[in-house]
Protein backbone atom coordinates (compact mmCIF):
# COMPACT_ATOMS: atom_id res chain seq x y z
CA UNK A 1 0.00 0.00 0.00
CA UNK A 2 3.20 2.48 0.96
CA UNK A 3 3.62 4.92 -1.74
CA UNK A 4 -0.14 4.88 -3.10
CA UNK A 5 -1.98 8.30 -3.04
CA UNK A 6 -3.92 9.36 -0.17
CA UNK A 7 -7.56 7.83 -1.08
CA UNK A 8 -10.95 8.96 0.29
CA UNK A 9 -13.35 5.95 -0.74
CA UNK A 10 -17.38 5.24 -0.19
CA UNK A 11 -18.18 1.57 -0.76
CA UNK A 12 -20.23 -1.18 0.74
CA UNK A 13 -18.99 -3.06 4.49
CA UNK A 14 -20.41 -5.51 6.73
CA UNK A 15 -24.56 -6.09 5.94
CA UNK A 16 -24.05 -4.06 3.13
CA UNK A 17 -24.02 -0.67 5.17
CA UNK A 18 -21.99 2.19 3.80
CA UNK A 19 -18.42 3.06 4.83
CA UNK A 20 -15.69 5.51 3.86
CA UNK A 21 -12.39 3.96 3.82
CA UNK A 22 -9.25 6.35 4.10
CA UNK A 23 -6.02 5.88 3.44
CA UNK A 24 -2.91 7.55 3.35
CA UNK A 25 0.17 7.24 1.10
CA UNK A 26 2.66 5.73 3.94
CA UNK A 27 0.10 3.16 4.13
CA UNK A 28 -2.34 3.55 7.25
CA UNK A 29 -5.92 3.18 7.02
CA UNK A 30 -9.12 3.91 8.95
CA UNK A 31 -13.06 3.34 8.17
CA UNK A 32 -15.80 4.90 9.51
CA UNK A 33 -19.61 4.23 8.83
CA UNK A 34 -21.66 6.34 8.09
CA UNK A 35 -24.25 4.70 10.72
CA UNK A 36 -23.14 6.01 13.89
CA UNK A 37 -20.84 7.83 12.10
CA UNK A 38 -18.49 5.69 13.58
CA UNK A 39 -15.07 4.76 13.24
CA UNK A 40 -14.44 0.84 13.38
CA UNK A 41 -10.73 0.53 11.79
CA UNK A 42 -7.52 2.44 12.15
CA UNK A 43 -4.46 0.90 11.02
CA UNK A 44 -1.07 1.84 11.27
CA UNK A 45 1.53 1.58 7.96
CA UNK A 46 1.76 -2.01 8.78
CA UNK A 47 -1.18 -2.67 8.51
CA UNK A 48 -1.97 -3.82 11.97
CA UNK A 49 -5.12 -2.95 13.64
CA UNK A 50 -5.34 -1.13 16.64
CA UNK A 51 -9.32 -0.47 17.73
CA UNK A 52 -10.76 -3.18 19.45
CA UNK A 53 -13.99 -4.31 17.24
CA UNK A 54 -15.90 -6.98 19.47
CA UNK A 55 -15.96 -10.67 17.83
CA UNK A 56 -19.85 -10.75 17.77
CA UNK A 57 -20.39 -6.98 17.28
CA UNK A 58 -23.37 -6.87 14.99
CA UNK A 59 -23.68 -4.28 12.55
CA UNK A 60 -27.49 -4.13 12.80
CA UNK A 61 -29.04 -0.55 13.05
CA UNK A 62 -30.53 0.34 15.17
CA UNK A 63 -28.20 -1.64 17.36
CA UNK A 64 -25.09 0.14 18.29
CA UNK A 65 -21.69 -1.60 16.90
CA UNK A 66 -19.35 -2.55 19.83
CA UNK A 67 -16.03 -1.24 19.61
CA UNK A 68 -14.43 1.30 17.71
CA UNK A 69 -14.92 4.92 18.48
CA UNK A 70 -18.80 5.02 19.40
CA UNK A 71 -19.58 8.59 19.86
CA UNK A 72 -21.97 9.50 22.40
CA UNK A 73 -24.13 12.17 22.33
CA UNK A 74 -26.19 14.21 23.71
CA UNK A 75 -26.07 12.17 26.91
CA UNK A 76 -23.00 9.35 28.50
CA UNK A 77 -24.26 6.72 29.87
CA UNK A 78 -27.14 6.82 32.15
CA UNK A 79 -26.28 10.16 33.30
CA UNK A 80 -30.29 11.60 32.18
CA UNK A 81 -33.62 10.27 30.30
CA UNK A 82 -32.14 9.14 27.09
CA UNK A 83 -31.08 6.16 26.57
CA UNK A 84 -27.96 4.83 27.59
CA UNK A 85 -25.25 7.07 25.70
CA UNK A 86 -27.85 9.01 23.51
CA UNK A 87 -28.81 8.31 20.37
CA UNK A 88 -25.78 9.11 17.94
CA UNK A 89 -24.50 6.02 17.45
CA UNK A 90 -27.93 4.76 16.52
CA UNK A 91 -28.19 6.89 13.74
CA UNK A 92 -27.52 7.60 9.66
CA UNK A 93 -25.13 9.83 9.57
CA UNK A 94 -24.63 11.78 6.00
CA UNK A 95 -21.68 13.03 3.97
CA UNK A 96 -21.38 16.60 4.67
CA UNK A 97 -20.66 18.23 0.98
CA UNK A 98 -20.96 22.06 2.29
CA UNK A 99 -18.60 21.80 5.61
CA UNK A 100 -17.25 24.69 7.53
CA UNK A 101 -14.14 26.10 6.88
CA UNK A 102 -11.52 24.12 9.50
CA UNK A 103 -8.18 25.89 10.44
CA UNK A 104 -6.37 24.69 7.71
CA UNK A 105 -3.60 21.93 8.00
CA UNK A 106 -2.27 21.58 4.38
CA UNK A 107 -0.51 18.78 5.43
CA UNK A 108 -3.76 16.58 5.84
CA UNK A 109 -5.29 15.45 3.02
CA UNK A 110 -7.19 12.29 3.95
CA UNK A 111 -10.56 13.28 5.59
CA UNK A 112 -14.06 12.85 5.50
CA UNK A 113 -16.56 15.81 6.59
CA UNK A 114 -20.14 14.05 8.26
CA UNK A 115 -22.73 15.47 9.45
CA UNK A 116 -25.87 14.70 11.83
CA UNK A 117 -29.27 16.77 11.96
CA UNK A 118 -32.69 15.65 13.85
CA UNK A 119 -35.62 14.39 11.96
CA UNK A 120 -39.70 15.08 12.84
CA UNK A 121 -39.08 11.56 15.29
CA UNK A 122 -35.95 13.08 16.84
CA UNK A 123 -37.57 15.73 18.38
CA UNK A 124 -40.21 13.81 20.25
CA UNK A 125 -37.07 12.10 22.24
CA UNK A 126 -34.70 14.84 22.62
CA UNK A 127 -36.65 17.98 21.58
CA UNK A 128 -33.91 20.22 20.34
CA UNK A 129 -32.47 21.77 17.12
CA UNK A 130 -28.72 21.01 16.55
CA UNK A 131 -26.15 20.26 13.80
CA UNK A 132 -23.76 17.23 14.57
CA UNK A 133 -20.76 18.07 11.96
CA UNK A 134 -17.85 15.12 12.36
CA UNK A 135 -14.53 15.52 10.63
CA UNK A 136 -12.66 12.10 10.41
CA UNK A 137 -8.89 12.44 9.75
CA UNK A 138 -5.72 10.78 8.75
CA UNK A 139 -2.51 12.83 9.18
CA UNK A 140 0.43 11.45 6.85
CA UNK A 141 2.11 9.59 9.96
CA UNK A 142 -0.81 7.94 10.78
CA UNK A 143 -2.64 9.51 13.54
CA UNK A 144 -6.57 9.52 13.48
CA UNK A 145 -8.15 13.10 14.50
CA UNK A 146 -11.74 12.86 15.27
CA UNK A 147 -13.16 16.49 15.81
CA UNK A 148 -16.70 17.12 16.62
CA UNK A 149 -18.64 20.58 16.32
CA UNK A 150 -22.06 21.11 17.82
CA UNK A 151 -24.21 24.16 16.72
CA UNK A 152 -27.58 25.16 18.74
CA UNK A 153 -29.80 25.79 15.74
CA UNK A 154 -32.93 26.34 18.23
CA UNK A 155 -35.62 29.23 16.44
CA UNK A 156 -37.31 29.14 19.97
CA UNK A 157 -34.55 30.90 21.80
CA UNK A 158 -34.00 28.06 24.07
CA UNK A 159 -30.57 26.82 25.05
CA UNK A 160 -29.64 23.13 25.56
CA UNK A 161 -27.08 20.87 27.31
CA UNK A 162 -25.22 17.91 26.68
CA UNK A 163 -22.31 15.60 27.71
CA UNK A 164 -20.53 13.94 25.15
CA UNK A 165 -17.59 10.89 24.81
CA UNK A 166 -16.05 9.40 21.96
CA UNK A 167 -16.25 6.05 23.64
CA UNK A 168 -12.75 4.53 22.19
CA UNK A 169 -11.68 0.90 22.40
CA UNK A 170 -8.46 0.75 21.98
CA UNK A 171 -6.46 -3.48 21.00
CA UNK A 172 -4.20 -4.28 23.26
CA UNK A 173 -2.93 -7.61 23.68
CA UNK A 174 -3.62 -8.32 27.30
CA UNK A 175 -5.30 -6.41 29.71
CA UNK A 176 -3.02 -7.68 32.08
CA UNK A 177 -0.12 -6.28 31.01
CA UNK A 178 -1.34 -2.51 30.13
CA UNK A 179 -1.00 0.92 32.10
CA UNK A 180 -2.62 4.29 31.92
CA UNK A 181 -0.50 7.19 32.69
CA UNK A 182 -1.44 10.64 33.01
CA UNK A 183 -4.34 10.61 35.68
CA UNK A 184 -2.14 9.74 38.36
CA UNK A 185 -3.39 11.67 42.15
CA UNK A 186 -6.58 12.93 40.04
CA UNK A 187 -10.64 12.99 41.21
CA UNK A 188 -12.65 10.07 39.77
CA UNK A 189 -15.99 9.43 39.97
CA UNK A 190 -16.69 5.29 40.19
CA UNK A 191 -19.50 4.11 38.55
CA UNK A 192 -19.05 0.44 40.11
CA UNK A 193 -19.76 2.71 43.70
CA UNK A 194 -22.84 4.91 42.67
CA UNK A 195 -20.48 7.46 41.21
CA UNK A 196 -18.67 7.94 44.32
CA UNK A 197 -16.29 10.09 44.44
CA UNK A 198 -12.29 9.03 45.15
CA UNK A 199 -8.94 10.26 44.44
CA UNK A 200 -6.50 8.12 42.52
CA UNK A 201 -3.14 7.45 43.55
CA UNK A 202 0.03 8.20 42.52
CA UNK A 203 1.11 5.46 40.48
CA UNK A 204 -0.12 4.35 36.93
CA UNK A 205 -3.37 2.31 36.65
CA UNK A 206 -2.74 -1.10 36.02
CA UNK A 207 -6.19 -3.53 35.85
CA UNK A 208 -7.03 -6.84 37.51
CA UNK A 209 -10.63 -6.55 37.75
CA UNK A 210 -13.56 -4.54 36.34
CA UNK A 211 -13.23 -0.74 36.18
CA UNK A 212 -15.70 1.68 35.25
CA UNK A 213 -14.15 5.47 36.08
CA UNK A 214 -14.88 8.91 35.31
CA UNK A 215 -11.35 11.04 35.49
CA UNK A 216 -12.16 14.71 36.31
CA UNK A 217 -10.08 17.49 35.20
CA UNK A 218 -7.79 15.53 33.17
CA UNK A 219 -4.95 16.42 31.33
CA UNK A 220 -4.70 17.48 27.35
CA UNK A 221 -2.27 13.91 26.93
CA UNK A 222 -3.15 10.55 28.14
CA UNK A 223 -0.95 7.64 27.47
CA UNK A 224 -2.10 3.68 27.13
CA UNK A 225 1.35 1.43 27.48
CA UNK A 226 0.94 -2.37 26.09
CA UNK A 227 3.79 -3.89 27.35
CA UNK A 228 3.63 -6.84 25.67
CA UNK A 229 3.40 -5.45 22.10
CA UNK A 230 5.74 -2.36 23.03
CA UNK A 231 3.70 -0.10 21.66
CA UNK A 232 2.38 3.30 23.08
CA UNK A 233 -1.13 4.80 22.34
CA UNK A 234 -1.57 8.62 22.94
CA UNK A 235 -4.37 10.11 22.97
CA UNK A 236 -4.27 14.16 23.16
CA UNK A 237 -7.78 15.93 23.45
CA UNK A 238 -8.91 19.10 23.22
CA UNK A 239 -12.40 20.74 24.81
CA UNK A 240 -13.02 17.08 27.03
CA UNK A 241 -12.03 17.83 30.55
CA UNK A 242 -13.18 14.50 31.39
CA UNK A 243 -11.74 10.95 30.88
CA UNK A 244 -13.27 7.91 31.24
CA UNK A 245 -11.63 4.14 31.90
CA UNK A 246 -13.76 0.82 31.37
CA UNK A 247 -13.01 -2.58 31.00
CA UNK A 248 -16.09 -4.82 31.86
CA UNK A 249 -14.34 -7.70 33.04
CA UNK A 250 -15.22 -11.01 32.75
CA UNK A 251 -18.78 -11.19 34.48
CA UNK A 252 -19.97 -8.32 32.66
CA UNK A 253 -18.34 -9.70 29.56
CA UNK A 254 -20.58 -12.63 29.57
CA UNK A 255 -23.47 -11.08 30.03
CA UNK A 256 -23.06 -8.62 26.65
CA UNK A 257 -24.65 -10.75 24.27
CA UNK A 258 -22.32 -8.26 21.17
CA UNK A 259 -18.99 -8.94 23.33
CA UNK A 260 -17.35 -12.37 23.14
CA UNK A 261 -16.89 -13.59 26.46
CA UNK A 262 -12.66 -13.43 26.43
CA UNK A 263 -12.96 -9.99 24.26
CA UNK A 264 -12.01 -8.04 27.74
CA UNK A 265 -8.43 -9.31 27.31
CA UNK A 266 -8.17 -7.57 24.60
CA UNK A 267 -9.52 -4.34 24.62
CA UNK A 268 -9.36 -1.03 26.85
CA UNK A 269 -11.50 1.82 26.54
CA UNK A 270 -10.58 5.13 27.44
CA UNK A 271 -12.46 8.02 26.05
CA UNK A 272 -12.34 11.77 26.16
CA UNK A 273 -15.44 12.86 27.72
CA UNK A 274 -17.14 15.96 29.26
CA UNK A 275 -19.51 14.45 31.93
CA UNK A 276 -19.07 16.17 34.98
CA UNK A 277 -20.11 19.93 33.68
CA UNK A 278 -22.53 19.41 30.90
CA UNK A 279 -21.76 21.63 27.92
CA UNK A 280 -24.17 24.29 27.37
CA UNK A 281 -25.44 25.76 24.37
CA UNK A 282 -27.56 28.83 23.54
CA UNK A 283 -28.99 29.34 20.10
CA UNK A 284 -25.95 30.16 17.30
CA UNK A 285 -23.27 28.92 19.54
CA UNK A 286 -21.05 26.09 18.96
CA UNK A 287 -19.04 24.16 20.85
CA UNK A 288 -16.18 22.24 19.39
CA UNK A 289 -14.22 18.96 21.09
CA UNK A 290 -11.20 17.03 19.72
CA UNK A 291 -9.05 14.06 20.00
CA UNK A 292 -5.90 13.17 17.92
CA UNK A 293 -4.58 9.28 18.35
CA UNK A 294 -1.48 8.21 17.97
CA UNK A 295 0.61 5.01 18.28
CA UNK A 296 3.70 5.08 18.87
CA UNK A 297 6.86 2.16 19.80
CA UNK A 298 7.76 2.42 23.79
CA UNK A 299 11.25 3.17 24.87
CA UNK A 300 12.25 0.82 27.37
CA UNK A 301 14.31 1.38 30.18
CA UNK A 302 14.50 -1.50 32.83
CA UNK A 303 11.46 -3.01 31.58
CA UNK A 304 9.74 0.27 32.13
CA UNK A 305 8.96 3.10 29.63
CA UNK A 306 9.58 6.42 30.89
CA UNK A 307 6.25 7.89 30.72
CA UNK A 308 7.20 11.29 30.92
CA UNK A 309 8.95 11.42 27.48
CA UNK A 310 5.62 10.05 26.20
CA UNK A 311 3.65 12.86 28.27
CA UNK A 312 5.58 15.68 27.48
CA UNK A 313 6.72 14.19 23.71
């Protein structure tokens, strides 16, 4: 694939629904469908995958697909009367072909602009006037940049609120042997304790049994270290104060009939969020949040990486 043009394609995936493929000349890839408008492949210039897709995700609207990067909006979770992470992900996205100016980085080339709006139906669940506009992005080394703008388009007058997550699974190759650095001695709220409230301590999270975590005030750089395949994911964010941390486990695991019962091994989601302080909008204004992935191989130094170069890097 290495020394092919960058390509943005729209073709057929899984149950026939449609997809836009993009790749980039060095040779990574990701997809993203247009239902849920959500990305379910990024690939590096090897080729080698690195979102966790679940083995028995089923691509059946209006049945969320598990893995990826789900985006949810306008509500996480069970945190209000939607249902559980809003309705985004449930829905047909379409190709935006009139999308707002973006600050413009020449050097990316490989994008696709979507874009979400309520129908009649819509509004009897969540009754509000928006515009959902996702830009999907390759940069030439490979990263993925997901960045989301939400416009009030209310004629009543009346403002609306929101929390938001782009729910990321990231493949790693055992749960066992990752850490999260970057939220060390930060507030968490833990869903597994009625959203409790704790402070984490000062060393890097390491799992050995279900967690379900909301990270407050977190920092612009988190970093997700797979020991075993040496290889460093970064996520930087921009506009998500929040950061969430979930791995179901193996209980839990069994009992998602779209998550194959060992798939927890194998997968770790953490996923820029704004939670705590809903986002408010009034008529006209927009709000704007962004993530940028990268993967990247860990230095080693006795068998530990140095997380600092990767935090400050």
């Amino acid at each position: 694939m290495a020394g092919e043009k960058p390509s943005v394609e729209l073709c057929k995936g899984i149950n026939g629904l449609d997809k836009v493929v993009l790749r980039e000349a060095r040779g990574s890839s990701a997809e993203v469908y247009l239902f849920g408008g959500h990305v379910t492949s990024w690939k590096n210039e090897h080729g080698e995958e690195l979102l966790f897709v679940s083995s028995k995700a089923m691509f059946k609207p209006p049945k969320a697909i598990r893995g990826g990067i789900p985006i949810c909006f306008p509500q996480f979770s069970s945190h209000g009367n939607l249902e559980q992470h809003g309705f985004a992900r449930n829905k047909f996205w379409s190709i935006d072909t009139n999308p707002p100016q973006l600050p413009s980085n020449s050097l990316i080339k490989t994008f696709v602009d979507l874009i979400l709006k309520p129908t009649d139906d819509d509004f009897k669940i969540w009754p509000h006037s928006y515009e959902f506009r996702l830009r999907v992005a390759l940069t030439p080394g490979g990263d993925l940049m997901l960045t989301s703008r939400i416009r009030n388009t209310n004629s009543d007058g009346k403002p609306f609120s929101f929390t938001f997550a782009y729910h990321t699974y990231f493949l790693v190759s055992d749960i066992s042997e990752v850490r999260v650095e970057g939220l060390e001695t930060l507030d968490y709220l833990d869903n597994l304790k009625e959203r409790e409230r704790f402070t984490e301590q000062g060393d890097a999270i390491t799992f050995e049994s279900e967690v379900d975590k909301i990270y407050l005030s977190t920092p612009t750089k988190i970093a997700i270290i797979d020991h075993e395949k040496k290889r460093t994911f970064v996520l930087r964010k921009d506009g998500l104060p929040d950061a969430v941390v979930w791995n179901p486990w193996d209980r839990k695991a069994k009992a998602m009939p779209d998550f194959g019962d060992d798939d927890y091994k194998h997968m770790l989601s953490v996923e820029a969020a704004a939670i705590e302080k809903p986002i408010i909008l009034k008529p006209g204004e927009e709000w704007k949040g962004r993530i940028e992935l990268s993967a990247v191989p860990s230095s080693y130094c006795s068998g530990q990486l140095d997380p600092q170069k990767v935090l400050q890097g």
